[in-house]
PDB file of N, CA and C in Angstrom:
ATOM      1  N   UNK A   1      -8.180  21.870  -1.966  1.00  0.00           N
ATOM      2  CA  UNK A   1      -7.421  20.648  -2.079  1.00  0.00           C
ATOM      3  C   UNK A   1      -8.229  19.637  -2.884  1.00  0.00           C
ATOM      4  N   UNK A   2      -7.592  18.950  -4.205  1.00  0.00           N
ATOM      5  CA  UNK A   2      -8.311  17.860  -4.709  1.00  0.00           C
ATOM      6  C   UNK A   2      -8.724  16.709  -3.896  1.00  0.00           C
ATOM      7  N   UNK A   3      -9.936  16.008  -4.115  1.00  0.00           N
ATOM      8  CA  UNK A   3      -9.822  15.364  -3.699  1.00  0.00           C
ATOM      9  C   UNK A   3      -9.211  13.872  -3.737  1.00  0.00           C
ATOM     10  N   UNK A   4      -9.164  13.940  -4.749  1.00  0.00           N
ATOM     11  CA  UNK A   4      -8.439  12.643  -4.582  1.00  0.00           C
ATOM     12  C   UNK A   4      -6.830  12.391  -4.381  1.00  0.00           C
ATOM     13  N   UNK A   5      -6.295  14.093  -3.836  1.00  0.00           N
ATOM     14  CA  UNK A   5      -4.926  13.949  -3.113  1.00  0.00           C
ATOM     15  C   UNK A   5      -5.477  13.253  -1.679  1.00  0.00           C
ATOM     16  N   UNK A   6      -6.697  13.882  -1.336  1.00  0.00           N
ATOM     17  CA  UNK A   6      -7.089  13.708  -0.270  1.00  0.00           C
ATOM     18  C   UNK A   6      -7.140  12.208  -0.298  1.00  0.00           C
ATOM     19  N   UNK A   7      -8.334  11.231  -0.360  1.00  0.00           N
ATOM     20  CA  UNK A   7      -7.912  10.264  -0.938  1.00  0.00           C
ATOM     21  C   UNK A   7      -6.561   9.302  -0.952  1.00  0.00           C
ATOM     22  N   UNK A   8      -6.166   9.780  -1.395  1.00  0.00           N
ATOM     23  CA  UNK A   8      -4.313   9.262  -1.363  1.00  0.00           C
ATOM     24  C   UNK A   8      -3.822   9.306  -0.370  1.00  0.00           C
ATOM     25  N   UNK A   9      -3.847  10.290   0.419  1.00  0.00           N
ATOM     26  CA  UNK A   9      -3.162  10.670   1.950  1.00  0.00           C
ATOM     27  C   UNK A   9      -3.990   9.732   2.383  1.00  0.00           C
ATOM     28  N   UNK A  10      -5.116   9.614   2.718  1.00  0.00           N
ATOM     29  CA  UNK A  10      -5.591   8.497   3.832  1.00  0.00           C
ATOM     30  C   UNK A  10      -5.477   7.249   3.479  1.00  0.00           C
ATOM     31  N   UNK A  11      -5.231   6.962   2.444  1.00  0.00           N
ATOM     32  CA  UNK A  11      -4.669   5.734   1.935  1.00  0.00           C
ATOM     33  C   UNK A  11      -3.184   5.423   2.064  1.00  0.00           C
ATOM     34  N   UNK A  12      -2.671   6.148   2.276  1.00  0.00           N
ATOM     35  CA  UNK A  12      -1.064   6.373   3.042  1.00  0.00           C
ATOM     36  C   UNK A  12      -1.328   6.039   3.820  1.00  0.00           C
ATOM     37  N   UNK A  13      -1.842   6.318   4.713  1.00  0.00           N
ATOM     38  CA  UNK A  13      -2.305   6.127   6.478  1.00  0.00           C
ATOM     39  C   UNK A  13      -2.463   5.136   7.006  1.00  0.00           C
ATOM     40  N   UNK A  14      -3.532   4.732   6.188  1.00  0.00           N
ATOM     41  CA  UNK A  14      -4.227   3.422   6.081  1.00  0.00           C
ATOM     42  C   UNK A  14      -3.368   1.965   5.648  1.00  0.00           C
ATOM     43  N   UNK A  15      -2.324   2.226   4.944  1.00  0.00           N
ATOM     44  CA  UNK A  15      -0.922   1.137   4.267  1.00  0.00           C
ATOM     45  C   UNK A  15      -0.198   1.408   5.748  1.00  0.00           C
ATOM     46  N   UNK A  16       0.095   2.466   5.956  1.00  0.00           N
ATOM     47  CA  UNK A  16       1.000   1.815   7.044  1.00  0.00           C
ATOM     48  C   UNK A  16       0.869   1.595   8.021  1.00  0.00           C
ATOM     49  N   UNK A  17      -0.616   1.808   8.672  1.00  0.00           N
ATOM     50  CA  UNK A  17      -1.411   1.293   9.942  1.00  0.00           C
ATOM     51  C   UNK A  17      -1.613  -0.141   9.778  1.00  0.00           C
ATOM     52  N   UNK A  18      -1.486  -0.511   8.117  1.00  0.00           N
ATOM     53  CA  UNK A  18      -2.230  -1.925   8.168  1.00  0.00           C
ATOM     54  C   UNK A  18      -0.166  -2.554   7.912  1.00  0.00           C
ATOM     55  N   UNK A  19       0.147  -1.627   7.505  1.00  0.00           N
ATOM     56  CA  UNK A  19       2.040  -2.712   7.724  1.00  0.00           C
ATOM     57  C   UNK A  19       2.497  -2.474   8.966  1.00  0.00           C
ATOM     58  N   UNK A  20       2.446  -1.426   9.514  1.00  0.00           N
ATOM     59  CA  UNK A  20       3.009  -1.499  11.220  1.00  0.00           C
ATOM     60  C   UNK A  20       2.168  -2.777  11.946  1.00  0.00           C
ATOM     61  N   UNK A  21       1.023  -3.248  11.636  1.00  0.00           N
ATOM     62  CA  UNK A  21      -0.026  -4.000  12.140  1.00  0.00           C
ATOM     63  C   UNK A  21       0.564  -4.761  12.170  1.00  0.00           C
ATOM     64  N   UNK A  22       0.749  -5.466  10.815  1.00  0.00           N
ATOM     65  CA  UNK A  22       2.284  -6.888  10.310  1.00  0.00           C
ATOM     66  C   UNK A  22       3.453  -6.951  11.065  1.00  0.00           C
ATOM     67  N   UNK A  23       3.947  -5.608  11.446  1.00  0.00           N
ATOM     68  CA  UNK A  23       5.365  -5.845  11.781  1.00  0.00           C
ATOM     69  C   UNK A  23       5.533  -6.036  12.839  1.00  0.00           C
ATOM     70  N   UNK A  24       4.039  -5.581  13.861  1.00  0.00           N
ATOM     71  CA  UNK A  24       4.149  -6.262  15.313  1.00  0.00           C
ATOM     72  C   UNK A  24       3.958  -7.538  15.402  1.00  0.00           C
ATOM     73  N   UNK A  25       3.133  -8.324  14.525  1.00  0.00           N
ATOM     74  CA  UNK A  25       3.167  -9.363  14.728  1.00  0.00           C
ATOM     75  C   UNK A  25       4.031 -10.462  14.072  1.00  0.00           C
ATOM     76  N   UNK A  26       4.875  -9.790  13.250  1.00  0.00           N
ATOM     77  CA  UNK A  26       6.164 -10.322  12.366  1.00  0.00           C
ATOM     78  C   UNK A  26       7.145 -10.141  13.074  1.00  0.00           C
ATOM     79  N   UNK A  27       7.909  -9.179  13.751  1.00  0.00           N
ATOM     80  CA  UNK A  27       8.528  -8.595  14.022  1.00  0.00           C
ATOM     81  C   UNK A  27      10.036  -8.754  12.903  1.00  0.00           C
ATOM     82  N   UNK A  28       9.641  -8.478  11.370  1.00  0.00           N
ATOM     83  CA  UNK A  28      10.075  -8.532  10.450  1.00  0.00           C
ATOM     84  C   UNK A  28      10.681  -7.129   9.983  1.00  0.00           C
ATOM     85  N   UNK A  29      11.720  -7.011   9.692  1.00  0.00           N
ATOM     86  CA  UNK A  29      12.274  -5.157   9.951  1.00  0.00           C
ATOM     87  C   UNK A  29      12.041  -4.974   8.381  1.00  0.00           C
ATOM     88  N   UNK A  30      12.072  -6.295   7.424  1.00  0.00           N
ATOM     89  CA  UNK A  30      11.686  -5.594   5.612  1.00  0.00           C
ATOM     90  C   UNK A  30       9.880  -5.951   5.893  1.00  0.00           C
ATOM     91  N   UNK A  31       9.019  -6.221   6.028  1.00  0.00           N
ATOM     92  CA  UNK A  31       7.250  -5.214   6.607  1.00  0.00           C
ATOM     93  C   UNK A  31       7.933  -4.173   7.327  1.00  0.00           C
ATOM     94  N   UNK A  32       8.289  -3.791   7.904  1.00  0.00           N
ATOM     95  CA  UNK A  32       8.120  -2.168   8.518  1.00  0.00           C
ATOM     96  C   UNK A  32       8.493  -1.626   7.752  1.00  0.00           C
ATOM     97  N   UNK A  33      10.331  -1.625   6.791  1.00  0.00           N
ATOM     98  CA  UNK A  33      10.250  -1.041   5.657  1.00  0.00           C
ATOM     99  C   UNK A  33       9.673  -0.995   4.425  1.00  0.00           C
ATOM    100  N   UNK A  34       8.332  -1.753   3.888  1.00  0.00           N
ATOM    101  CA  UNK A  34       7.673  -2.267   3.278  1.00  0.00           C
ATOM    102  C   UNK A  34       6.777  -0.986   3.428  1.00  0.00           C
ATOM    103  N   UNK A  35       6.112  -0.929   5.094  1.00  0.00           N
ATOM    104  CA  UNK A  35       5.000  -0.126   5.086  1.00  0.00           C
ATOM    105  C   UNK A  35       5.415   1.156   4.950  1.00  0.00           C
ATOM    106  N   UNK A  36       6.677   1.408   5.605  1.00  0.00           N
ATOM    107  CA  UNK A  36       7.446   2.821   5.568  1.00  0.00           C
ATOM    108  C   UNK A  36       7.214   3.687   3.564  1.00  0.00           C
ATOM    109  N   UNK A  37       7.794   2.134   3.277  1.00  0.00           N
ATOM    110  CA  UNK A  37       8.389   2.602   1.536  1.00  0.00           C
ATOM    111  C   UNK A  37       6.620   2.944   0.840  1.00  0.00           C
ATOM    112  N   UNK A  38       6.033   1.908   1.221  1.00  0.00           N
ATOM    113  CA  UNK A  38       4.789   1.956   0.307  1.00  0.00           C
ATOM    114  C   UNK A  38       4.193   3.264   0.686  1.00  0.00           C
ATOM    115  N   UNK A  39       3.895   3.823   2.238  1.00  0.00           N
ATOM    116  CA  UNK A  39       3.438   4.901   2.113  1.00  0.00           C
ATOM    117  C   UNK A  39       3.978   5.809   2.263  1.00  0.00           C
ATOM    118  N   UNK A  40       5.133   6.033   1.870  1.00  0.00           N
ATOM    119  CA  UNK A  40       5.661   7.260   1.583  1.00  0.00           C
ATOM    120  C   UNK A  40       5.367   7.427   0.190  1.00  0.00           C
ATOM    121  N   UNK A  41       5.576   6.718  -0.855  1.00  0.00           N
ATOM    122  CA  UNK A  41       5.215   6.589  -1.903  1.00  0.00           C
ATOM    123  C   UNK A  41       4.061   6.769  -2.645  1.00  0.00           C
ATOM    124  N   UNK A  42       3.044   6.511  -1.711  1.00  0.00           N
ATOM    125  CA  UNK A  42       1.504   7.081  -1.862  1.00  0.00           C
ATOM    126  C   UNK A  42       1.407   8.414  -1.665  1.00  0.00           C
ATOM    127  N   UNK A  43       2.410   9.031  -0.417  1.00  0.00           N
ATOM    128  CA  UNK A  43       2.290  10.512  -0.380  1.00  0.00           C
ATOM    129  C   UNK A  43       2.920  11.076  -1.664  1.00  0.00           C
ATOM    130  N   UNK A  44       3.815  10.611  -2.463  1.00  0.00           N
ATOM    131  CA  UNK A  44       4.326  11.296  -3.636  1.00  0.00           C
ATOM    132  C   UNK A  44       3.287  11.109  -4.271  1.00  0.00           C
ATOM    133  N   UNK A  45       2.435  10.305  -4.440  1.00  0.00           N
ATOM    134  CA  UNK A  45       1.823  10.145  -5.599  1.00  0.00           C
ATOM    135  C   UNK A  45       0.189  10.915  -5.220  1.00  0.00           C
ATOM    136  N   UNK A  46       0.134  11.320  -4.160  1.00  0.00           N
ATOM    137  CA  UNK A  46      -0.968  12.918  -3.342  1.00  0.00           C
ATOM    138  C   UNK A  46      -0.046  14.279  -4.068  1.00  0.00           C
ATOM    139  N   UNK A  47       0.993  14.045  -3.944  1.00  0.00           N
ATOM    140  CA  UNK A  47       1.341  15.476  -4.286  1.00  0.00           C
ATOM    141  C   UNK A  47       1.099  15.414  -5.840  1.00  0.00           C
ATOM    142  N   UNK A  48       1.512  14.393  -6.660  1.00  0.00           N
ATOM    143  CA  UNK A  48       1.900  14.869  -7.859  1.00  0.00           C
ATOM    144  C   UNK A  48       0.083  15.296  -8.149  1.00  0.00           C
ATOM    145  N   UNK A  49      -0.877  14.303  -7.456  1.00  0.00           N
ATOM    146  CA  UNK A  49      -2.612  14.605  -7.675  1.00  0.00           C
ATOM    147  C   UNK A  49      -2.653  16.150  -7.486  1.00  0.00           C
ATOM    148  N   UNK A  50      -2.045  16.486  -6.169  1.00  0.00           N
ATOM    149  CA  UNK A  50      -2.123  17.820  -6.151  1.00  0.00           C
ATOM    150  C   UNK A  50      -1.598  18.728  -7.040  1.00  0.00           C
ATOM    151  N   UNK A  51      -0.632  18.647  -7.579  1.00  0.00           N
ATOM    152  CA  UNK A  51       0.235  19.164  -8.433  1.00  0.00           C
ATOM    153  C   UNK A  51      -0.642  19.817  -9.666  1.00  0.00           C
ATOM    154  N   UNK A  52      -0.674  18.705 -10.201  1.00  0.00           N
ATOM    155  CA  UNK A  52      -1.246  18.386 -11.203  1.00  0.00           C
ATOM    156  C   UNK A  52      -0.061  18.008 -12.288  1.00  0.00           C
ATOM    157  N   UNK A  53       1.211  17.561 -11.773  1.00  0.00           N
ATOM    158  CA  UNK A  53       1.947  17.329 -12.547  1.00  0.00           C
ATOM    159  C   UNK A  53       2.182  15.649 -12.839  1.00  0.00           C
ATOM    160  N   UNK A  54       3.216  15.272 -13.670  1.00  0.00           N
ATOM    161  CA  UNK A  54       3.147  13.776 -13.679  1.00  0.00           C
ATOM    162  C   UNK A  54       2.463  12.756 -13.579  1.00  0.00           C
ATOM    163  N   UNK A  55       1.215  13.176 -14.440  1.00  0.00           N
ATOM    164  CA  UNK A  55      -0.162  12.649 -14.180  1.00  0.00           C
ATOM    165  C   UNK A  55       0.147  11.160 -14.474  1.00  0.00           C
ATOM    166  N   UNK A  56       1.054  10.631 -14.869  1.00  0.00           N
ATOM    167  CA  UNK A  56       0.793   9.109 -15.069  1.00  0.00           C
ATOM    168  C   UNK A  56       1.797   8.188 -13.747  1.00  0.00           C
ATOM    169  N   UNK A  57       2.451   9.307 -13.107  1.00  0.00           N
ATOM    170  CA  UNK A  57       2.968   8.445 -11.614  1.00  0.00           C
ATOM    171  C   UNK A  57       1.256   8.669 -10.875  1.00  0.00           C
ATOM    172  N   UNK A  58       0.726   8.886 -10.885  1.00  0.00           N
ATOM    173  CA  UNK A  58      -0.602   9.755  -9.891  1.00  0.00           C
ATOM    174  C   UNK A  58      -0.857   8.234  -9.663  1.00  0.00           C
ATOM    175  N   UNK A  59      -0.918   7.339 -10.783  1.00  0.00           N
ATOM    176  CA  UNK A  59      -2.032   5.668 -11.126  1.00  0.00           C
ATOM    177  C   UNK A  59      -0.602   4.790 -11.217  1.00  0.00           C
ATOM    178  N   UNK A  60       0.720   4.977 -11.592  1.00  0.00           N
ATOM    179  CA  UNK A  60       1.575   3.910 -11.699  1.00  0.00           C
ATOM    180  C   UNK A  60       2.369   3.714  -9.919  1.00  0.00           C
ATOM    181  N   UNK A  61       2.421   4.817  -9.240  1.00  0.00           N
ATOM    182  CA  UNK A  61       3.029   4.825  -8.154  1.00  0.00           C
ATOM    183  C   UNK A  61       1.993   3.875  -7.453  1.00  0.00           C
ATOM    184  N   UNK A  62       0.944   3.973  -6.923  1.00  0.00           N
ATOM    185  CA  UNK A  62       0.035   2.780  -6.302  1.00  0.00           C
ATOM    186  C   UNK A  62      -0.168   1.475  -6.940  1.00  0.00           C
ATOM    187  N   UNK A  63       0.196   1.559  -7.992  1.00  0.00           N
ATOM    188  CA  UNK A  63      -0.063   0.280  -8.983  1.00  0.00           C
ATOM    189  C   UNK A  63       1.187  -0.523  -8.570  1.00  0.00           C
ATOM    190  N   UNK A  64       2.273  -0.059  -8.600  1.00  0.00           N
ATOM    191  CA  UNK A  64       3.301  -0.722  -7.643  1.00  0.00           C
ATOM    192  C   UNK A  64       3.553  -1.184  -6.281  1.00  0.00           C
ATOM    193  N   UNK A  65       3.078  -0.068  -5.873  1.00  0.00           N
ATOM    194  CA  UNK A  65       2.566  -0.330  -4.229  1.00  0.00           C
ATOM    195  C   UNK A  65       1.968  -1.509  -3.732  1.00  0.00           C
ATOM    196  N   UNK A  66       0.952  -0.993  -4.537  1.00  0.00           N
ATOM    197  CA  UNK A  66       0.231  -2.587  -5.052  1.00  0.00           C
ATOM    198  C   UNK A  66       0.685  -3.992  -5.041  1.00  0.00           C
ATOM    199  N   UNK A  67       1.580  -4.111  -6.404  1.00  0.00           N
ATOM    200  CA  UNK A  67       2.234  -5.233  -6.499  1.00  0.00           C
ATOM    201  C   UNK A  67       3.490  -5.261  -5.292  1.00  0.00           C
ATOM    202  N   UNK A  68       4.174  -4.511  -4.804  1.00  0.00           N
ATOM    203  CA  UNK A  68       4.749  -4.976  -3.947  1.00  0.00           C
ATOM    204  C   UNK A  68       4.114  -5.777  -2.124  1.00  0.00           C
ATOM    205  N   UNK A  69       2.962  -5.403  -2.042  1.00  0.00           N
ATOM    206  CA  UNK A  69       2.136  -5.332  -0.947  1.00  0.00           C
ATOM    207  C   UNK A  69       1.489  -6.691  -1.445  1.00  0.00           C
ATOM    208  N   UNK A  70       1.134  -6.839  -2.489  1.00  0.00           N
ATOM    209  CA  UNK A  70       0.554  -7.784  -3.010  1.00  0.00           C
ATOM    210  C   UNK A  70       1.709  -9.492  -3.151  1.00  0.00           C
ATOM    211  N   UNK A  71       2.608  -9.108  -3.112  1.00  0.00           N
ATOM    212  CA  UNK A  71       3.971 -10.008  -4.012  1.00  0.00           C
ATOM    213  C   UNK A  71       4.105 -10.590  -2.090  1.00  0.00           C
ATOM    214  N   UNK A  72       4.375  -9.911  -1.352  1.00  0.00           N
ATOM    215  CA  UNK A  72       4.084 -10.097   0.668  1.00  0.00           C
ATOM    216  C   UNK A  72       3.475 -10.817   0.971  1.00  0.00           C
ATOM    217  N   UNK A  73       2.332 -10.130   0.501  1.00  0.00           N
ATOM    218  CA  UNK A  73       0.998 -10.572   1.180  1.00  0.00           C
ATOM    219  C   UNK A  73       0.364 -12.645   0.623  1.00  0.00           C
ATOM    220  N   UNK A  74       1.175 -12.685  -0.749  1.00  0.00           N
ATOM    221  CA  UNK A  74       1.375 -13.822  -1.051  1.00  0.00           C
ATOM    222  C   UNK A  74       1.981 -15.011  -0.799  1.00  0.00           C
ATOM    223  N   UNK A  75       3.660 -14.319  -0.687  1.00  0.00           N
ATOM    224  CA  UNK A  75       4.208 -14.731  -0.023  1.00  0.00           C
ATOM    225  C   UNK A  75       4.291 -15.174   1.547  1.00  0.00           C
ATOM    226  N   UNK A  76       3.489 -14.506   2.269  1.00  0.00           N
ATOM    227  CA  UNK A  76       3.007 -15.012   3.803  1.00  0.00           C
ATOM    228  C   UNK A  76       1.922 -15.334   3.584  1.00  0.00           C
ATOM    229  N   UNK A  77       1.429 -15.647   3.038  1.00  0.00           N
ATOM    230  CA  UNK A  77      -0.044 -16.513   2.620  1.00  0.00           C
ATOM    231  C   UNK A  77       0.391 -18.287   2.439  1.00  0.00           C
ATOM    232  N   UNK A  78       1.393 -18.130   1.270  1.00  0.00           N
ATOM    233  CA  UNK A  78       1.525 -19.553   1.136  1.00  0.00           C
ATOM    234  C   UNK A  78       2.654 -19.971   2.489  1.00  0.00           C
ATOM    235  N   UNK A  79       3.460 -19.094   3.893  1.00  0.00           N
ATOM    236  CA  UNK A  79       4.141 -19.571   4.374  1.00  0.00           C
ATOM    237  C   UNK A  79       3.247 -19.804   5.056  1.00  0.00           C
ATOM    238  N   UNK A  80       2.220 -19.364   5.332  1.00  0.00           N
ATOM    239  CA  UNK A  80       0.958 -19.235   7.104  1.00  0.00           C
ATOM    240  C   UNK A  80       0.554 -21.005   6.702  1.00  0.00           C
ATOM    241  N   UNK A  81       0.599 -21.609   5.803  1.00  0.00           N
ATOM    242  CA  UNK A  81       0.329 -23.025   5.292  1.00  0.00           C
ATOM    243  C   UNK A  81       0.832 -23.766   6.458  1.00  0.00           C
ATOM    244  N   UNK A  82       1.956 -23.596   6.942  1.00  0.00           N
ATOM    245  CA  UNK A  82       2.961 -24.332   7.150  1.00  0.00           C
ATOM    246  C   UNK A  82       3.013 -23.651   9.101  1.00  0.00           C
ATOM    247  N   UNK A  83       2.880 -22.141   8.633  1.00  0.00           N
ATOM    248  CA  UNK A  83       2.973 -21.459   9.829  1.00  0.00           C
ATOM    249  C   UNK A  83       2.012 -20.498  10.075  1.00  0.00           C
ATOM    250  N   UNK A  84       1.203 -20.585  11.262  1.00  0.00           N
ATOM    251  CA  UNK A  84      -0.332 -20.509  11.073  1.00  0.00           C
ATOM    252  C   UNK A  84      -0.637 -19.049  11.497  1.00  0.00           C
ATOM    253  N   UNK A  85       0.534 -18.607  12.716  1.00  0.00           N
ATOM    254  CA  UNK A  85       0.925 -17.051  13.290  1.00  0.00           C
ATOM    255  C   UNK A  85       1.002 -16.072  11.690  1.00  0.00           C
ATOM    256  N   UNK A  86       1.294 -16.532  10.898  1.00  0.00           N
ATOM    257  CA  UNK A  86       1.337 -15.696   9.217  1.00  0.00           C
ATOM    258  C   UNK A  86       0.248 -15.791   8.775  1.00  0.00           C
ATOM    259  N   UNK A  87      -0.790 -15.891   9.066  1.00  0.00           N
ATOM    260  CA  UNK A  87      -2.342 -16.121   8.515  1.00  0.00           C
ATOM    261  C   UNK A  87      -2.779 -13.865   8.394  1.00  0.00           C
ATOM    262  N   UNK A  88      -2.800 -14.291   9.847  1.00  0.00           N
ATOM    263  CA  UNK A  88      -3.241 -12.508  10.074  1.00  0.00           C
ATOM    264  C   UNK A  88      -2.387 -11.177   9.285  1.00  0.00           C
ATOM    265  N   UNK A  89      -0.941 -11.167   9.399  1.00  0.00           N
ATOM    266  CA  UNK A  89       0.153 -10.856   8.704  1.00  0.00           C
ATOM    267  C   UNK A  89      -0.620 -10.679   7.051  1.00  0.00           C
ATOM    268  N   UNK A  90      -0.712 -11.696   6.960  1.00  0.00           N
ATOM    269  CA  UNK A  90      -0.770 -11.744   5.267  1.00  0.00           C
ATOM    270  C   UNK A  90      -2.155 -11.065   4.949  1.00  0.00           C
ATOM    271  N   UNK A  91      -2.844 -11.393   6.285  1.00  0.00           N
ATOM    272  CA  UNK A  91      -4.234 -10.495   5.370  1.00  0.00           C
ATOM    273  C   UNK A  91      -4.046  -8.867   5.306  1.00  0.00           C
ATOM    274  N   UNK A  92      -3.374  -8.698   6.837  1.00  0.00           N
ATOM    275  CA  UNK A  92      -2.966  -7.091   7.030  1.00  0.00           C
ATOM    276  C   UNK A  92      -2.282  -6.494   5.519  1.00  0.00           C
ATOM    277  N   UNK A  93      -1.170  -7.349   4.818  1.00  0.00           N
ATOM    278  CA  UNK A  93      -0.890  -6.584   3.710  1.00  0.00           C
ATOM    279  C   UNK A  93      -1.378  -7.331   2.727  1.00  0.00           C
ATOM    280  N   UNK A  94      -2.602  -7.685   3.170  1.00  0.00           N
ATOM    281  CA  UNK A  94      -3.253  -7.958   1.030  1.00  0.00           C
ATOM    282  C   UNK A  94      -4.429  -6.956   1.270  1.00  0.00           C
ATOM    283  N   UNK A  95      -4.680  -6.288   2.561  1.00  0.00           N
ATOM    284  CA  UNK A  95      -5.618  -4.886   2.474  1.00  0.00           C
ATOM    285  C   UNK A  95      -4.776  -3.943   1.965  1.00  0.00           C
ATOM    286  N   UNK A  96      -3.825  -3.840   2.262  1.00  0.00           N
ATOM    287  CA  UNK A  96      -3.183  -3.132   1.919  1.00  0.00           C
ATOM    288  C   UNK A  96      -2.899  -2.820   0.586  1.00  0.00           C
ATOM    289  N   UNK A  97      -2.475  -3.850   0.130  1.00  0.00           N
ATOM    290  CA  UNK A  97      -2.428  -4.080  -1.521  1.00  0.00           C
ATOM    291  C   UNK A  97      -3.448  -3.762  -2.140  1.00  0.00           C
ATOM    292  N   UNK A  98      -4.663  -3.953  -1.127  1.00  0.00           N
ATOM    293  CA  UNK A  98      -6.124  -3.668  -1.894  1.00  0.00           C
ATOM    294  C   UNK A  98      -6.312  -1.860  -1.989  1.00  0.00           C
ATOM    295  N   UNK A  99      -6.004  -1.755  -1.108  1.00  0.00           N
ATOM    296  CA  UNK A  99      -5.883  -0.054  -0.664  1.00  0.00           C
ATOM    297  C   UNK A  99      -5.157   0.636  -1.811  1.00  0.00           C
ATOM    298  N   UNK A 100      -4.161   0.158  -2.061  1.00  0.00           N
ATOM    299  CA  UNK A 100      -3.131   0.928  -2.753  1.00  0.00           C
ATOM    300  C   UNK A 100      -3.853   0.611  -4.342  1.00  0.00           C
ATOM    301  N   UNK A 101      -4.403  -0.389  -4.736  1.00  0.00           N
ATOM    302  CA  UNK A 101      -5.113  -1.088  -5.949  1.00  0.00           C
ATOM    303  C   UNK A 101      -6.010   0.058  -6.142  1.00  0.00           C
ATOM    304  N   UNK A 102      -6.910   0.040  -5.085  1.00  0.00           N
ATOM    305  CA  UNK A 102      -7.642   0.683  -5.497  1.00  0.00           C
ATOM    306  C   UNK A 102      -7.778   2.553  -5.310  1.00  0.00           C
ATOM    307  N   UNK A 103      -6.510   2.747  -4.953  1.00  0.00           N
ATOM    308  CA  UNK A 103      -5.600   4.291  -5.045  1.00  0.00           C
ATOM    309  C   UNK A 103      -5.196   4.383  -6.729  1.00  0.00           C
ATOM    310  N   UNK A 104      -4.905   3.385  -7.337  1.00  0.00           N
ATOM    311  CA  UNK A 104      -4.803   3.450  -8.402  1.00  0.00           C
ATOM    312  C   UNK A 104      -5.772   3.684  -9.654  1.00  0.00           C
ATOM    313  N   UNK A 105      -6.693   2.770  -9.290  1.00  0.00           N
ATOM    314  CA  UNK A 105      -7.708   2.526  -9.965  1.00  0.00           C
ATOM    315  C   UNK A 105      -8.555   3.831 -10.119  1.00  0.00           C
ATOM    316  N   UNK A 106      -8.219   4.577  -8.665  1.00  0.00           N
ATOM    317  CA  UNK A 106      -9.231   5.844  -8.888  1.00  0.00           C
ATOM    318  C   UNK A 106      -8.505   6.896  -9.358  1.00  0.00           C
ATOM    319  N   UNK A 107      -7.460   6.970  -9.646  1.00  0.00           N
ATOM    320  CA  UNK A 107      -6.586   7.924 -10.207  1.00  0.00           C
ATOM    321  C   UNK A 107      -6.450   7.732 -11.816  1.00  0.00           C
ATOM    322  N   UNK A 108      -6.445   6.527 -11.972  1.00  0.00           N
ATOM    323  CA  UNK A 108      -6.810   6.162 -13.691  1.00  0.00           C
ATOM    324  C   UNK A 108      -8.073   6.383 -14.066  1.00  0.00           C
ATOM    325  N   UNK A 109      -8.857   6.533 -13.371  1.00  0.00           N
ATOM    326  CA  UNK A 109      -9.956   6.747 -13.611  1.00  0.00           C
ATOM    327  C   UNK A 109     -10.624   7.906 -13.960  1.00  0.00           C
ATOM    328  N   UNK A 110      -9.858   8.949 -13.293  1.00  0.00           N
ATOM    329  CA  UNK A 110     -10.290  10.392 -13.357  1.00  0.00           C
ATOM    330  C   UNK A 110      -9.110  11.370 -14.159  1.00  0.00           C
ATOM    331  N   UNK A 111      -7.545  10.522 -14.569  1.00  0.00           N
ATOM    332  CA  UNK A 111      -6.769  11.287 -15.257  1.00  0.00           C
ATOM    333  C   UNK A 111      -7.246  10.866 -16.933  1.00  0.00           C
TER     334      UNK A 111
END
């Protein structure tokens, strides 16, 4: 098994341990589908590593992930201003975003 399918899978894991994290304390049903979508999406983008096919979803599928986790994690950043329970929330998915960033980064790196 490559590793950096490997890699990818625990970075799946890791997105939606850190969005289920959010959604208990959100109790927001788009974060749960957020964490659902993002890491399922990381697992496509393990297989295609494994594959060896579609080498340019391998780095664009997390790169999105990314920005969507990231686009959240902003967005409850500037609401936690106002509402202070969104502080924790927002950091849970800007790791996340970081996770998936840097799922990318290592896949561009080595295709």
């Amino acid at each position: 098994m490559h590793a950096l399918a490997i890699a990818h899978a625990i970075i799946s894991l890791l997105t939606l341990l850190a969005g289920l994290a959010a959604w208990r304390l959100t109790s927001s049903r788009s974060v749960m589908f957020l964490a659902f979508f993002g890491s399922a999406c990381l697992l496509f983008s393990a297989h295609f590593v494994q594959t060896g096919q579609q080498t340019q979803l391998t780095y664009f599928i997390p790169f999105m992930v990314f920005a969507l986790f990231a686009g959240r994690a902003i967005g409850l950043g500037y609401r936690s201003r106002t509402e202070a329970l969104l502080r924790l929330p927002s950091l849970f998915l800007g790791g996340a975003a970081l996770l998936a960033l840097g799922a990318s980064l290592a896949a561009f790196l080595t295709t």
